[in-house]
PDB file of N, CA and C in Angstrom:
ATOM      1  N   UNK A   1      64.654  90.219  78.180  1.00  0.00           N
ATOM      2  CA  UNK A   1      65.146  91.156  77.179  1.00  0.00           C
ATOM      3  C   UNK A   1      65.580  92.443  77.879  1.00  0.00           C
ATOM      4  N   UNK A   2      66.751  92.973  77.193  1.00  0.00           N
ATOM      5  CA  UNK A   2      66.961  94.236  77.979  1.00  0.00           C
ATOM      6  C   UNK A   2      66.712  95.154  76.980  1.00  0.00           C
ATOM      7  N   UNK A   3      66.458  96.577  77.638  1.00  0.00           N
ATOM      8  CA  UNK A   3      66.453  97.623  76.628  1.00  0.00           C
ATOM      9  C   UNK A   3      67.354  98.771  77.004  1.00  0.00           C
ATOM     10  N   UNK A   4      67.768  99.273  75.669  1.00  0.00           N
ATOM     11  CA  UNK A   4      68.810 100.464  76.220  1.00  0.00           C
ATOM     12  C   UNK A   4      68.034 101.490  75.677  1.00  0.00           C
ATOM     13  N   UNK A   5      68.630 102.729  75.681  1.00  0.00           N
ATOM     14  CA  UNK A   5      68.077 104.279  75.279  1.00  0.00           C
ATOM     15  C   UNK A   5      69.217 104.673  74.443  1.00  0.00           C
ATOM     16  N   UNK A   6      69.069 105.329  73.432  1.00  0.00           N
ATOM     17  CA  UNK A   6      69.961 105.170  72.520  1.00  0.00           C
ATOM     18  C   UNK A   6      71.130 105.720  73.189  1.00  0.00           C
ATOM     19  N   UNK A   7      71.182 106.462  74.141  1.00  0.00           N
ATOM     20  CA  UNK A   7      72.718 107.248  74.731  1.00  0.00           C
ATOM     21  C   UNK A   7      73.611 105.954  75.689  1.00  0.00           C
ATOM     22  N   UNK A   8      72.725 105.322  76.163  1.00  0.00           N
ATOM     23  CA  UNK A   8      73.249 103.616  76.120  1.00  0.00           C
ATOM     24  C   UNK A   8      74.242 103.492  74.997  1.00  0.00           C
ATOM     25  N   UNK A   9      73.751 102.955  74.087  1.00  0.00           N
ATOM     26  CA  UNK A   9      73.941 102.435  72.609  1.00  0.00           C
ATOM     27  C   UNK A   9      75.564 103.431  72.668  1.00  0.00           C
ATOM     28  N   UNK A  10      74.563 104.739  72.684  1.00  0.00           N
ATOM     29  CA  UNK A  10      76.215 105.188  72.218  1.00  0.00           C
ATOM     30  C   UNK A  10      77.494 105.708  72.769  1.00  0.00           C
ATOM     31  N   UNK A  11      77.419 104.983  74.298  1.00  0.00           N
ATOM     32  CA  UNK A  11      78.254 105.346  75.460  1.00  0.00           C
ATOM     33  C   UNK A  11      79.071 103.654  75.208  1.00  0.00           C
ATOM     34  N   UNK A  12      78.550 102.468  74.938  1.00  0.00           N
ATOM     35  CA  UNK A  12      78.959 101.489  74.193  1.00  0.00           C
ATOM     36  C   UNK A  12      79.873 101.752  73.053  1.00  0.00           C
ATOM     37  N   UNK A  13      78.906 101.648  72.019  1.00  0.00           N
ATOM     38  CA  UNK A  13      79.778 102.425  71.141  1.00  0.00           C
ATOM     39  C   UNK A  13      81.221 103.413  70.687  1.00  0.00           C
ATOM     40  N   UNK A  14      80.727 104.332  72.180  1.00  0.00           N
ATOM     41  CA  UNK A  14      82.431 104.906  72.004  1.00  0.00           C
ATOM     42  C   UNK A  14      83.342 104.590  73.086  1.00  0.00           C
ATOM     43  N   UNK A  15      83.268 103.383  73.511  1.00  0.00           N
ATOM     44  CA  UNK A  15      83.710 102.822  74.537  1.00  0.00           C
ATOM     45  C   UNK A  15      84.475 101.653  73.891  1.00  0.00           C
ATOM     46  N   UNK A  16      83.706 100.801  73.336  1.00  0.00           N
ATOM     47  CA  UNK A  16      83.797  99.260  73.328  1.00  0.00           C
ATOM     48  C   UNK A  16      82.603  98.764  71.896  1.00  0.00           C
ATOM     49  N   UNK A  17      83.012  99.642  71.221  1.00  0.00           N
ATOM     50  CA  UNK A  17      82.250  98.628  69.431  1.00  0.00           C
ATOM     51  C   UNK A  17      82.222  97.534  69.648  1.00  0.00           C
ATOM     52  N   UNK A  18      83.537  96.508  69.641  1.00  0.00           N
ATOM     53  CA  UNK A  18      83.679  95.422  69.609  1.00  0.00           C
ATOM     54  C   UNK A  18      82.449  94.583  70.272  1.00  0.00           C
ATOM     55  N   UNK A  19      82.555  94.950  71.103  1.00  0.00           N
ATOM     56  CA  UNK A  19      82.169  94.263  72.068  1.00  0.00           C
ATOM     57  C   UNK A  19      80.430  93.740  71.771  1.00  0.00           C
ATOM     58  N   UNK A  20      79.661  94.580  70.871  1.00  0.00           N
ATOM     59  CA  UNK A  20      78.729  94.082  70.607  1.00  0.00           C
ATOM     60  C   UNK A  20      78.314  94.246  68.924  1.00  0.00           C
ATOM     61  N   UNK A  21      77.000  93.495  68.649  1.00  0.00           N
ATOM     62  CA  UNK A  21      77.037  93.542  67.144  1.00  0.00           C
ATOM     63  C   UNK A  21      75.406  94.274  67.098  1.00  0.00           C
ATOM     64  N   UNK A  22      74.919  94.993  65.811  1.00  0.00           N
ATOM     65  CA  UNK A  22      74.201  95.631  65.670  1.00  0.00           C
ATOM     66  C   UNK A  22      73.210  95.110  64.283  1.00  0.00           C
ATOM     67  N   UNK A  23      72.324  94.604  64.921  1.00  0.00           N
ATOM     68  CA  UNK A  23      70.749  94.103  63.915  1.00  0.00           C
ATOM     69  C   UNK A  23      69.871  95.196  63.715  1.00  0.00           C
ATOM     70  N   UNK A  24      69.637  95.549  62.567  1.00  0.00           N
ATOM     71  CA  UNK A  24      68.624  96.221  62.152  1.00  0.00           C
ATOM     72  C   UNK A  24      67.642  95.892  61.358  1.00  0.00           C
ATOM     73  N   UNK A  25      66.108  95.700  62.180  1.00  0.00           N
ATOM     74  CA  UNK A  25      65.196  94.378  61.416  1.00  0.00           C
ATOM     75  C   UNK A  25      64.464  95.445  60.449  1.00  0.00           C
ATOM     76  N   UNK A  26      64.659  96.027  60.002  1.00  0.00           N
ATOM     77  CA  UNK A  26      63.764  97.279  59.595  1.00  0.00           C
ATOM     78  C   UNK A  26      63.652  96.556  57.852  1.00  0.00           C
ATOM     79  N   UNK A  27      63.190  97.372  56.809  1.00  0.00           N
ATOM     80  CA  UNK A  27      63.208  96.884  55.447  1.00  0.00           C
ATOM     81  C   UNK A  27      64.083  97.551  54.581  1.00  0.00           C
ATOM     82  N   UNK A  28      64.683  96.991  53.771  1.00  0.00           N
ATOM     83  CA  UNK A  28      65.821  97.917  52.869  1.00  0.00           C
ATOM     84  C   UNK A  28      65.513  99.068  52.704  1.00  0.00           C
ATOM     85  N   UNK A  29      64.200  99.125  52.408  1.00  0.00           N
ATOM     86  CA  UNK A  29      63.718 100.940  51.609  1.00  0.00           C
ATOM     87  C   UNK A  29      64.252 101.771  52.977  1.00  0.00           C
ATOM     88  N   UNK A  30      63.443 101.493  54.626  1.00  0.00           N
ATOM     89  CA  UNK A  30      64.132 102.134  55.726  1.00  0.00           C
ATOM     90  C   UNK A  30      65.805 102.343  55.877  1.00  0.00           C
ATOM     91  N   UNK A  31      66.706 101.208  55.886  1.00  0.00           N
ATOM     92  CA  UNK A  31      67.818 100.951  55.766  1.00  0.00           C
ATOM     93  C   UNK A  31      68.525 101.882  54.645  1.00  0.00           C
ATOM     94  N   UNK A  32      67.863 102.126  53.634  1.00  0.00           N
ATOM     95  CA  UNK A  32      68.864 102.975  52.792  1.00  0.00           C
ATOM     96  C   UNK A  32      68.717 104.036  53.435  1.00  0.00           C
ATOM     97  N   UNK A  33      67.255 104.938  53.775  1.00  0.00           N
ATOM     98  CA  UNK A  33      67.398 105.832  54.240  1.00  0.00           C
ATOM     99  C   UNK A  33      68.366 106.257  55.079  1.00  0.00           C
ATOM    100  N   UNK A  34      68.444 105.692  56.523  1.00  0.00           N
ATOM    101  CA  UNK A  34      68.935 106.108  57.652  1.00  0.00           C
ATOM    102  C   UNK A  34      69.601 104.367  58.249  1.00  0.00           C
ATOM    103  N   UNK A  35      70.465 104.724  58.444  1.00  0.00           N
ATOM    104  CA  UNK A  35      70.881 103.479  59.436  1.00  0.00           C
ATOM    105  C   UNK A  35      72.425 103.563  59.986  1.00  0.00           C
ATOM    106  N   UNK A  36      72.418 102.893  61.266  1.00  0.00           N
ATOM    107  CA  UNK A  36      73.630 103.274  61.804  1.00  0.00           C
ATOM    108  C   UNK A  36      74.578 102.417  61.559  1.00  0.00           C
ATOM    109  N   UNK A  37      76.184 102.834  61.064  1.00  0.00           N
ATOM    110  CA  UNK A  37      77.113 102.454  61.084  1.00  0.00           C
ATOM    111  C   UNK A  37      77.416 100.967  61.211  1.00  0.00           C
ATOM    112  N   UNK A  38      77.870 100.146  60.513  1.00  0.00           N
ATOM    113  CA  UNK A  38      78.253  98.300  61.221  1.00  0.00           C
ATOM    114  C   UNK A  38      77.152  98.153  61.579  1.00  0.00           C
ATOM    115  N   UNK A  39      75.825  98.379  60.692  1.00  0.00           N
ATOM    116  CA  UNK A  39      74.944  97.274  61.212  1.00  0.00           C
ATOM    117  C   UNK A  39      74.296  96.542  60.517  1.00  0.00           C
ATOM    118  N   UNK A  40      73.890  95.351  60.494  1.00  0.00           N
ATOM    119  CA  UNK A  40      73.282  94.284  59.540  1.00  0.00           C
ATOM    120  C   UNK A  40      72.067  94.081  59.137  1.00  0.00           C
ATOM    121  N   UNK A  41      71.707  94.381  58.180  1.00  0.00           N
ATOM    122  CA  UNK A  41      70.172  94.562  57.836  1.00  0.00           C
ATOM    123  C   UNK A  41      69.507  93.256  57.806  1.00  0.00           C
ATOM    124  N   UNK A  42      68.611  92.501  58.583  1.00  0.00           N
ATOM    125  CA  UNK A  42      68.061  91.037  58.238  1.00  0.00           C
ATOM    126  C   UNK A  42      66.638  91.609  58.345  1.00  0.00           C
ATOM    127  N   UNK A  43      65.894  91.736  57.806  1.00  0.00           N
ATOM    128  CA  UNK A  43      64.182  92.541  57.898  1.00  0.00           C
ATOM    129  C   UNK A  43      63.736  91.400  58.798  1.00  0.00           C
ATOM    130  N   UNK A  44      63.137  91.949  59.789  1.00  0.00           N
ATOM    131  CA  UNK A  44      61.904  90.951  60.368  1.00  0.00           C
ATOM    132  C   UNK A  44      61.467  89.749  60.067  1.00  0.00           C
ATOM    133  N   UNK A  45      60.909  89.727  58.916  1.00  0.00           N
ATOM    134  CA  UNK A  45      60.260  89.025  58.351  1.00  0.00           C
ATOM    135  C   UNK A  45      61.447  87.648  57.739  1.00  0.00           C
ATOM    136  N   UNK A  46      62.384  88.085  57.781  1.00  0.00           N
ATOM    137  CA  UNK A  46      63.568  87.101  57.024  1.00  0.00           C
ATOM    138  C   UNK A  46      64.508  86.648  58.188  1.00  0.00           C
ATOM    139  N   UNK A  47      64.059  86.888  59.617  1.00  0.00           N
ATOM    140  CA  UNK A  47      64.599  86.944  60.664  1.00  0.00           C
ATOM    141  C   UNK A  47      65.600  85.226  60.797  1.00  0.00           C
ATOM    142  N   UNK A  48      64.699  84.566  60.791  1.00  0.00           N
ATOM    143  CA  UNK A  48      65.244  82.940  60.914  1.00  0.00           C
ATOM    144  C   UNK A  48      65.649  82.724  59.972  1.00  0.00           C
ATOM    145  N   UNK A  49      65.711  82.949  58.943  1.00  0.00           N
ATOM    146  CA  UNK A  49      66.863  82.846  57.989  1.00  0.00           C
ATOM    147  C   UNK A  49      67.964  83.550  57.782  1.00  0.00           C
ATOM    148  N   UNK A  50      68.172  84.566  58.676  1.00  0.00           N
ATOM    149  CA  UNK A  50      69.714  85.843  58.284  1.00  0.00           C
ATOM    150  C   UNK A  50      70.291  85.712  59.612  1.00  0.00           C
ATOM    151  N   UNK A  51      70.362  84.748  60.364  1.00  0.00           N
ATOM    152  CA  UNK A  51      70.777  84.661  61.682  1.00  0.00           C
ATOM    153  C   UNK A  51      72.242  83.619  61.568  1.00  0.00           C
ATOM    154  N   UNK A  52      72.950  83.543  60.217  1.00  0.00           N
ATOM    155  CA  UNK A  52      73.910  83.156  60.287  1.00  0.00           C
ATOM    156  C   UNK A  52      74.999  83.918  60.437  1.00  0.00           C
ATOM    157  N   UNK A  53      75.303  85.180  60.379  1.00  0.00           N
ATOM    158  CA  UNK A  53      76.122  86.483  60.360  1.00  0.00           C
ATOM    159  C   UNK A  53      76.444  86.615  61.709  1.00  0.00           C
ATOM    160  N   UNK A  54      75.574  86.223  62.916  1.00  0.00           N
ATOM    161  CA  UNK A  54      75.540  86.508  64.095  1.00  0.00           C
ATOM    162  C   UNK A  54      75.993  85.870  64.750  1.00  0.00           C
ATOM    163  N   UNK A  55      76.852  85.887  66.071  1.00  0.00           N
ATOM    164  CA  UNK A  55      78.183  85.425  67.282  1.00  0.00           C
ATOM    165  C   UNK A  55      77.148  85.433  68.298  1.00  0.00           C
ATOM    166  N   UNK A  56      76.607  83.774  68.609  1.00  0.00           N
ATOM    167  CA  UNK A  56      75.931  84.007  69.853  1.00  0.00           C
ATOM    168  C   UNK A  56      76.695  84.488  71.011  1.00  0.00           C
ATOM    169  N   UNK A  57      78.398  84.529  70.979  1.00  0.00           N
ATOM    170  CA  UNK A  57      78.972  84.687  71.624  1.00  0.00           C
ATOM    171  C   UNK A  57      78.994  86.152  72.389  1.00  0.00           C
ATOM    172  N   UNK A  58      78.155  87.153  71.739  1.00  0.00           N
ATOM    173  CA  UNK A  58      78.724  88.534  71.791  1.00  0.00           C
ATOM    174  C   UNK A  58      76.831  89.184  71.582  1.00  0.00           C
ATOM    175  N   UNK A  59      77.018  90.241  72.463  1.00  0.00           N
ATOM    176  CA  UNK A  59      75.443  90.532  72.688  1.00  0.00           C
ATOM    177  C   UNK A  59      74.825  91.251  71.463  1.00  0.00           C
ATOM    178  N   UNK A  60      73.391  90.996  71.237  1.00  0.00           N
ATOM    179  CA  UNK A  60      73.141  91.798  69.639  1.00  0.00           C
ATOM    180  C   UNK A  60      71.971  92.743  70.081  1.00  0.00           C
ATOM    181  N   UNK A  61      72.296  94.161  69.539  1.00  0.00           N
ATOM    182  CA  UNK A  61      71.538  94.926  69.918  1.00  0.00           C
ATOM    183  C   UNK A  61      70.248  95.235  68.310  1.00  0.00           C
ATOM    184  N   UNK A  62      69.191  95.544  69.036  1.00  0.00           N
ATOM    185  CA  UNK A  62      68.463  94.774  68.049  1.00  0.00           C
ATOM    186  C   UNK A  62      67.517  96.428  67.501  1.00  0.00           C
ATOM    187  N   UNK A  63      67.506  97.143  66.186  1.00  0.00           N
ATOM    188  CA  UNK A  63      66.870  98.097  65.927  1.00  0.00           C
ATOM    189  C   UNK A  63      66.381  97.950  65.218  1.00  0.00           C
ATOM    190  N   UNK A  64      65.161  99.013  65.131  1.00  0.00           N
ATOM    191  CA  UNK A  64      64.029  99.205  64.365  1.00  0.00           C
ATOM    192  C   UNK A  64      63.516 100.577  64.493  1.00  0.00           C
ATOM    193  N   UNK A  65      62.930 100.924  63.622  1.00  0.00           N
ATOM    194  CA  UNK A  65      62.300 102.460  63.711  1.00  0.00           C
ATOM    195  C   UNK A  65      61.754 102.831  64.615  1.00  0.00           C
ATOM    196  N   UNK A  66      60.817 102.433  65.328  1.00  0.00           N
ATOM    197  CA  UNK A  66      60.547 103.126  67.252  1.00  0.00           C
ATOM    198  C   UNK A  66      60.706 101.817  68.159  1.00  0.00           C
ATOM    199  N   UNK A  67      61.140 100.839  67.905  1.00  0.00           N
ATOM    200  CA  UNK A  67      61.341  99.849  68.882  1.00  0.00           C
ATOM    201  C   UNK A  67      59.956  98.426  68.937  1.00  0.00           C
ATOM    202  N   UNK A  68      59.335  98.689  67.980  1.00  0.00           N
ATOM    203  CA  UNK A  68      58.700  97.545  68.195  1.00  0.00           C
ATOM    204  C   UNK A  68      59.210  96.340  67.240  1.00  0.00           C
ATOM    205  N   UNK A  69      59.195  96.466  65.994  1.00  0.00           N
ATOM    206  CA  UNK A  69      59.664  95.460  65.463  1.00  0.00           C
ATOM    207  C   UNK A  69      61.215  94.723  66.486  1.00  0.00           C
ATOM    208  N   UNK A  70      61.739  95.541  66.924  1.00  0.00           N
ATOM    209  CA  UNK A  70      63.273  95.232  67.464  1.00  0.00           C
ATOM    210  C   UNK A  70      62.644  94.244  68.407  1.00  0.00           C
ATOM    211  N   UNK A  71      61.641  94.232  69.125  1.00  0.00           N
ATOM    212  CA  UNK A  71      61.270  93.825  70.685  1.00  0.00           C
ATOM    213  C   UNK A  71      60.700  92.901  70.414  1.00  0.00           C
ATOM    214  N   UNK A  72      59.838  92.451  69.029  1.00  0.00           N
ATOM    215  CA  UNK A  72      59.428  91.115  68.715  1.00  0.00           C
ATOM    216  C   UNK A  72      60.660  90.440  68.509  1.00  0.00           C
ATOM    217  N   UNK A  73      61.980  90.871  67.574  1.00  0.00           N
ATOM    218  CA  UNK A  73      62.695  90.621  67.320  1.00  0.00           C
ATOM    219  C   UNK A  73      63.925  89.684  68.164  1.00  0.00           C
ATOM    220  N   UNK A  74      63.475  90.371  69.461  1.00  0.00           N
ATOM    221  CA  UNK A  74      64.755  90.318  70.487  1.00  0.00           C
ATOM    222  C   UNK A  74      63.955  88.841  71.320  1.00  0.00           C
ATOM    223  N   UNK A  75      62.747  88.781  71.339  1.00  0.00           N
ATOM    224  CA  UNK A  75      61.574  87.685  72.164  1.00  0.00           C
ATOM    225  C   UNK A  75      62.330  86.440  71.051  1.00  0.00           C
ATOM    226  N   UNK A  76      62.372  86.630  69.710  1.00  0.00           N
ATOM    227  CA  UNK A  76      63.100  85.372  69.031  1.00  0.00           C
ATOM    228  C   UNK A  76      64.231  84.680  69.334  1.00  0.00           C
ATOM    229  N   UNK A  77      65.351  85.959  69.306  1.00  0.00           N
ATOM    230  CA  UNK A  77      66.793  85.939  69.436  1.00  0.00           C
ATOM    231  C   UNK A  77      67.110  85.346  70.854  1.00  0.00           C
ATOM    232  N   UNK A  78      66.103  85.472  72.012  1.00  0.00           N
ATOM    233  CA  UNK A  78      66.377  85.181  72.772  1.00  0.00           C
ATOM    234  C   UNK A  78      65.985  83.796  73.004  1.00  0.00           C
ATOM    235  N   UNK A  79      64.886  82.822  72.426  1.00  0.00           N
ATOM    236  CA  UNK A  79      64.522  81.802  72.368  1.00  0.00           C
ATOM    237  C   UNK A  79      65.680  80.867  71.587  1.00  0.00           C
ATOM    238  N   UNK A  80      66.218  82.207  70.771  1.00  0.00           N
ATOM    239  CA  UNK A  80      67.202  81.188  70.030  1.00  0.00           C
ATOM    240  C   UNK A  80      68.610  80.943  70.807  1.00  0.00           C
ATOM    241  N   UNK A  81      68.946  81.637  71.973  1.00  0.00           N
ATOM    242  CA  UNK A  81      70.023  81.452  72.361  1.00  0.00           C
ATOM    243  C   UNK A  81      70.665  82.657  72.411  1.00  0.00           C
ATOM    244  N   UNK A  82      70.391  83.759  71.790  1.00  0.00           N
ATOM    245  CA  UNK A  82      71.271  85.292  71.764  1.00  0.00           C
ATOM    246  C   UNK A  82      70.921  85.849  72.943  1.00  0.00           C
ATOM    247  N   UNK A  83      71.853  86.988  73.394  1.00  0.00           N
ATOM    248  CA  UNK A  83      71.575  87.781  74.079  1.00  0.00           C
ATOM    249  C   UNK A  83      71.102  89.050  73.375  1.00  0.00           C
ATOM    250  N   UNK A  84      69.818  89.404  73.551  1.00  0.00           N
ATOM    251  CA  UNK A  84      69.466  90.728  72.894  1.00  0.00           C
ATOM    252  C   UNK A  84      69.259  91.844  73.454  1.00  0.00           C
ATOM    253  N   UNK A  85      69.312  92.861  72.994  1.00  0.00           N
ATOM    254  CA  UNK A  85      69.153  93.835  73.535  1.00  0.00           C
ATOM    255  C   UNK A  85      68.472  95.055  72.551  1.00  0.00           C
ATOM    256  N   UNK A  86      66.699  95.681  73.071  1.00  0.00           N
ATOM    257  CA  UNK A  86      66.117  96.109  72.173  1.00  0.00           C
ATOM    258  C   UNK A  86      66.845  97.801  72.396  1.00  0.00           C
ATOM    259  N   UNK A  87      66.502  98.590  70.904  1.00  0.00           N
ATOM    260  CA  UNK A  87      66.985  99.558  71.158  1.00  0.00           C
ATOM    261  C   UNK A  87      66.095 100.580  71.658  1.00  0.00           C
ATOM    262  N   UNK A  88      65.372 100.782  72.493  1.00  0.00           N
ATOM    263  CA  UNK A  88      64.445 101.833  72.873  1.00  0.00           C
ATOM    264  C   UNK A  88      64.158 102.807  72.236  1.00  0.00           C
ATOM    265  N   UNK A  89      62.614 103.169  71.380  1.00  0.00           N
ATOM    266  CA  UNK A  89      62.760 104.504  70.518  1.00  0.00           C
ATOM    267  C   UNK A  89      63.654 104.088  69.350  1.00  0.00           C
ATOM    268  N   UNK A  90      64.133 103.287  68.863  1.00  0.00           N
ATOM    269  CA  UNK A  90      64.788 102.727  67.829  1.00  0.00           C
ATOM    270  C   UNK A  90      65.681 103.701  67.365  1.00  0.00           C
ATOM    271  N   UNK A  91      66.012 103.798  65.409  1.00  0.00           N
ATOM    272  CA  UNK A  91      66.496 105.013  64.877  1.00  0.00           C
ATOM    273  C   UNK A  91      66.114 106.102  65.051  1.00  0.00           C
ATOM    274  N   UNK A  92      64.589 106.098  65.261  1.00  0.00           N
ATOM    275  CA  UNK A  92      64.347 107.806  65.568  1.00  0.00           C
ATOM    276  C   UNK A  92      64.747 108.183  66.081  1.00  0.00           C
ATOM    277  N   UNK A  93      64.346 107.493  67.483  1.00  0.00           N
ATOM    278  CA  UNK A  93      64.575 108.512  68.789  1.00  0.00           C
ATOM    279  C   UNK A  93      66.498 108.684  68.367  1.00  0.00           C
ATOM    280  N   UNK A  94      67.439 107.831  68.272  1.00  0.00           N
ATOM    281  CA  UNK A  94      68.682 107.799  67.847  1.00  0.00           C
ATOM    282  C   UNK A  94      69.011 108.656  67.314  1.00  0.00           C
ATOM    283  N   UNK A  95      68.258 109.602  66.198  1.00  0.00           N
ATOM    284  CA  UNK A  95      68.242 110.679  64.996  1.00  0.00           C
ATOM    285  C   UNK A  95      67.834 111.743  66.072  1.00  0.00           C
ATOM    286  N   UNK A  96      66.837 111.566  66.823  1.00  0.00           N
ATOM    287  CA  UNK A  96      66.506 113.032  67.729  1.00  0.00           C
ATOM    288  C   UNK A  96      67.297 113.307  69.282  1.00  0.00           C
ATOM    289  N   UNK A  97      67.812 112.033  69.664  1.00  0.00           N
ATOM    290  CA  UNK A  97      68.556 112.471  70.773  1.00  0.00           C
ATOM    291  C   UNK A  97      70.132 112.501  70.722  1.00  0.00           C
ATOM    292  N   UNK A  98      71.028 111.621  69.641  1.00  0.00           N
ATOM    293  CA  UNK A  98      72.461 111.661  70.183  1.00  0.00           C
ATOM    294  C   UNK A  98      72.674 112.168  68.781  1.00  0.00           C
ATOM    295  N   UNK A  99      72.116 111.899  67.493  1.00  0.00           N
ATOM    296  CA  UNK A  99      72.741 112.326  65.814  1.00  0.00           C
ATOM    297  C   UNK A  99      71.423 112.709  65.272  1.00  0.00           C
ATOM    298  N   UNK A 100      71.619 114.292  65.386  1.00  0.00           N
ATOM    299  CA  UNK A 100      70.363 115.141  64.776  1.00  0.00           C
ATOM    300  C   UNK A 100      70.971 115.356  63.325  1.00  0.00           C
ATOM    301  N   UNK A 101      72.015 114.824  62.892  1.00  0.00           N
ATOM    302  CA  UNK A 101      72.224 114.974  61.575  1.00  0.00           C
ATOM    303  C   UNK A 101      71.549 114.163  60.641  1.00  0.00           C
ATOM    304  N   UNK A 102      71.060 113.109  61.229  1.00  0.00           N
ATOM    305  CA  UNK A 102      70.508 111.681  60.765  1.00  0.00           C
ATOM    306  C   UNK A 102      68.829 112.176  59.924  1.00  0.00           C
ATOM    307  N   UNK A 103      68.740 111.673  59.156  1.00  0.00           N
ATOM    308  CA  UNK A 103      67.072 112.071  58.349  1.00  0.00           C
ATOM    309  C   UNK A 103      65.985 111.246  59.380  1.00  0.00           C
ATOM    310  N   UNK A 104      65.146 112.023  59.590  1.00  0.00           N
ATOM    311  CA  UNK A 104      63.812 111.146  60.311  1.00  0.00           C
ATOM    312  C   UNK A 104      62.749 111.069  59.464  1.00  0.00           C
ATOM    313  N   UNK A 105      62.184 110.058  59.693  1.00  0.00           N
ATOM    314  CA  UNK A 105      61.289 109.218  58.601  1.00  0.00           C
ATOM    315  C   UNK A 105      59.841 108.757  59.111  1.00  0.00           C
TER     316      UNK A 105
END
């Protein structure tokens, strides 16, 4: 599993979107709050079942509110064949280091 730091994420991002897709295992109530741009909400818990949306072809970066749910998340994705990639510090740290506009929770 790899992990990025969110300035990773968003040196990607303004580089090359395309190029990867964005999982957010978190739970709707989190997701309404705060969540970043093009990304697909499948909660944790519904993980093996919402994995049809996803291009094993193309790497999936995998978030959650400080990075743990993402990192169980990414131990799956990767058994299943994805390339994952956890997001380090998840949305928070995301909200406190590159978009302080973002609500922290």
């Amino acid at each position: 599993m790899q992990n990025w730091l969110p300035q990773d994420l968003s040196k990607q991002l303004s580089t090359a979107p395309e190029a990867i897709q964005l999982l957010d295992v978190r739970e709707p109530w989190e997701y309404r709050l705060v969540h970043l741009e093009n990304s697909h909400l499948v909660p944790l818990s519904q993980l093996t079942y919402g994995l049809n949306n996803l291009n094993k072809a193309l790497p999936v970066v995998v978030i959650c509110h400080h990075g743990i749910r993402s990192a169980h998340a990414c131990y799956l994705l990767e058994r299943l064949g994805f390339q994952a990639i956890n997001l380090t510090g998840g949305i928070d740290l995301w909200a406190r280091e590159v978009d302080p506009s973002l609500p922290i929770y």
